[in-house]
Protein backbone atom coordinates (compact mmCIF):
# COMPACT_ATOMS: atom_id res chain seq x y z
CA UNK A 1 4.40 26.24 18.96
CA UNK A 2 1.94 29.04 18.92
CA UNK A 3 2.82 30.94 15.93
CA UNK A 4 3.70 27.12 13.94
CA UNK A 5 -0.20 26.79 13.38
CA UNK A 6 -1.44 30.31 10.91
CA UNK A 7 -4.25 28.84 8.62
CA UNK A 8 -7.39 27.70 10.08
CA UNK A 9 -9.23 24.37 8.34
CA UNK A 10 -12.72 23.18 8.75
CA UNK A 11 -13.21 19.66 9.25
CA UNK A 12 -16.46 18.06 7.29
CA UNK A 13 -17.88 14.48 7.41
CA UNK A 14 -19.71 13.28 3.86
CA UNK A 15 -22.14 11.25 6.00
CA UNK A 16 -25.87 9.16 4.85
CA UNK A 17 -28.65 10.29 5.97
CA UNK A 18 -32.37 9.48 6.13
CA UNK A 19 -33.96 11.10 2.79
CA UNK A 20 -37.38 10.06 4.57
CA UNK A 21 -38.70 7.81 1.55
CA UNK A 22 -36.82 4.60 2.39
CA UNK A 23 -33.52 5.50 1.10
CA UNK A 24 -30.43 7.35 1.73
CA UNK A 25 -28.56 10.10 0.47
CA UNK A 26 -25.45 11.63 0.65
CA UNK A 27 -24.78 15.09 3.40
CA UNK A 28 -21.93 17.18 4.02
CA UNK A 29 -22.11 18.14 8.03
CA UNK A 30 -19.38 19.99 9.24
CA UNK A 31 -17.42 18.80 12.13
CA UNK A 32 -15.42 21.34 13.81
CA UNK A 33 -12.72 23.82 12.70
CA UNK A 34 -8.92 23.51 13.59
CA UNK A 35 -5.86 25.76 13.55
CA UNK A 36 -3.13 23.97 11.14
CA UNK A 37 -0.14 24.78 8.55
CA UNK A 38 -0.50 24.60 5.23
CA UNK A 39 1.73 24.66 2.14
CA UNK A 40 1.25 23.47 -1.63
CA UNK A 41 2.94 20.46 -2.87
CA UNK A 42 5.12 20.77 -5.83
CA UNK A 43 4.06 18.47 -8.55
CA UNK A 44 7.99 16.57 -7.78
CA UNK A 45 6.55 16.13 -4.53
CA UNK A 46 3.70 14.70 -5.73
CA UNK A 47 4.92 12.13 -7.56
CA UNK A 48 7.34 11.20 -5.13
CA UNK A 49 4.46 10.68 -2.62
CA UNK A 50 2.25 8.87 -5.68
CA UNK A 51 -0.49 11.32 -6.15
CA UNK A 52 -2.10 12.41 -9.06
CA UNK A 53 -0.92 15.40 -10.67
CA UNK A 54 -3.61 15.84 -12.15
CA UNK A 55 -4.57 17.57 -8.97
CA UNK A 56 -3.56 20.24 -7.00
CA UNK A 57 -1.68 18.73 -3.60
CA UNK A 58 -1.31 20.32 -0.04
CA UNK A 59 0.31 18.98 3.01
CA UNK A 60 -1.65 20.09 6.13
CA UNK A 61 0.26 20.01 9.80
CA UNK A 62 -2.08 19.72 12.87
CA UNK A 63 -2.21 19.05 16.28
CA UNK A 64 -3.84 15.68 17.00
CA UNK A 65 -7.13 15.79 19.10
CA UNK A 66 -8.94 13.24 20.84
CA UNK A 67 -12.31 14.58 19.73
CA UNK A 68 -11.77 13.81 16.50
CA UNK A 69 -11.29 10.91 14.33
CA UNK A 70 -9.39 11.48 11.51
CA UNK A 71 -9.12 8.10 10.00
CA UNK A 72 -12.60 8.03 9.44
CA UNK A 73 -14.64 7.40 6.11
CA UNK A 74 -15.82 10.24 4.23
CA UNK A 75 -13.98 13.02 6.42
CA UNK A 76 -12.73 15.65 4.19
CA UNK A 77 -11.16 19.01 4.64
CA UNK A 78 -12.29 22.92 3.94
CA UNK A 79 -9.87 25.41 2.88
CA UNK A 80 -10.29 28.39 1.27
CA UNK A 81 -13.36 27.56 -0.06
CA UNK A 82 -11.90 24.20 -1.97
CA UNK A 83 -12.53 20.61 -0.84
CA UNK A 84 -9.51 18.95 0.22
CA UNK A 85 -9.68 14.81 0.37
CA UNK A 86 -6.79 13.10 2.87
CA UNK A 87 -4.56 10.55 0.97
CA UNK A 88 -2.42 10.10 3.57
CA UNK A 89 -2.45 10.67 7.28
CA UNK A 90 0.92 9.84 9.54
CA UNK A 91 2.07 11.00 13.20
CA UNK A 92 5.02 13.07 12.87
CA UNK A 93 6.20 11.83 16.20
CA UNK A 94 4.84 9.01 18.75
CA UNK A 95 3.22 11.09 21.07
CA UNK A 96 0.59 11.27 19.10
CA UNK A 97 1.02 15.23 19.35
CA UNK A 98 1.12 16.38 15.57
CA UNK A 99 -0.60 15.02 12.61
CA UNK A 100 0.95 15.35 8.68
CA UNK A 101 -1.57 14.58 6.26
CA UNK A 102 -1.54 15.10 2.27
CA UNK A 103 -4.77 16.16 0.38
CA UNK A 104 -5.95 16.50 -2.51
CA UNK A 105 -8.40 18.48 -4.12
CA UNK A 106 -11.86 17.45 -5.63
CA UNK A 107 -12.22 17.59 -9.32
């Protein structure tokens, strides 16, 4: 399991906050940072999973942790210095022990 997880991911919330006139605007905050695998989606495998192919597609592999909540509104991904937005999110196996989770990338 050690050497499974290479590429390291930073986790980032798009959250409102106060803009200190009575309204609210949008703020990236980042979250924490995770080790993961990574690999590109073929544009087959894209379709297959109904994405857009319009956009680039990765699948990202993690270990689940308790700390954070990945099924949570406005939580996107950093990667190599690209946005990455989850379109799906599935436990591999019941234990809740590993995460799969398709992204896409912000046009």
């Amino acid at each position: 399991m050690k050497r499974k997880y290479l590429n390291r991911i930073e986790v980032w919330l798009k959250a409102a906050v106060d803009d200190g006139v009575g309204g609210n605007t949008s703020q990236d905050t980042f979250i924490d940072s995770s080790w993961s695998n990574i690999t590109t989606l073929s544009r087959k495998n894209q379709t297959d999973f109904g994405m857009d192919i319009a956009t680039q597609g990765i699948r990202i592999k993690l270990r689940h942790r308790n700390d954070l909540d990945y099924y949570q509104e406005g939580l996107f991904f950093k990667y190599k210095g690209k946005e990455w937005f989850p379109t799906s999110i599935h436990q591999i196996d019941m234990q809740e022990i590993e995460l799969d989770i398709l992204a896409t990338a912000k046009r």
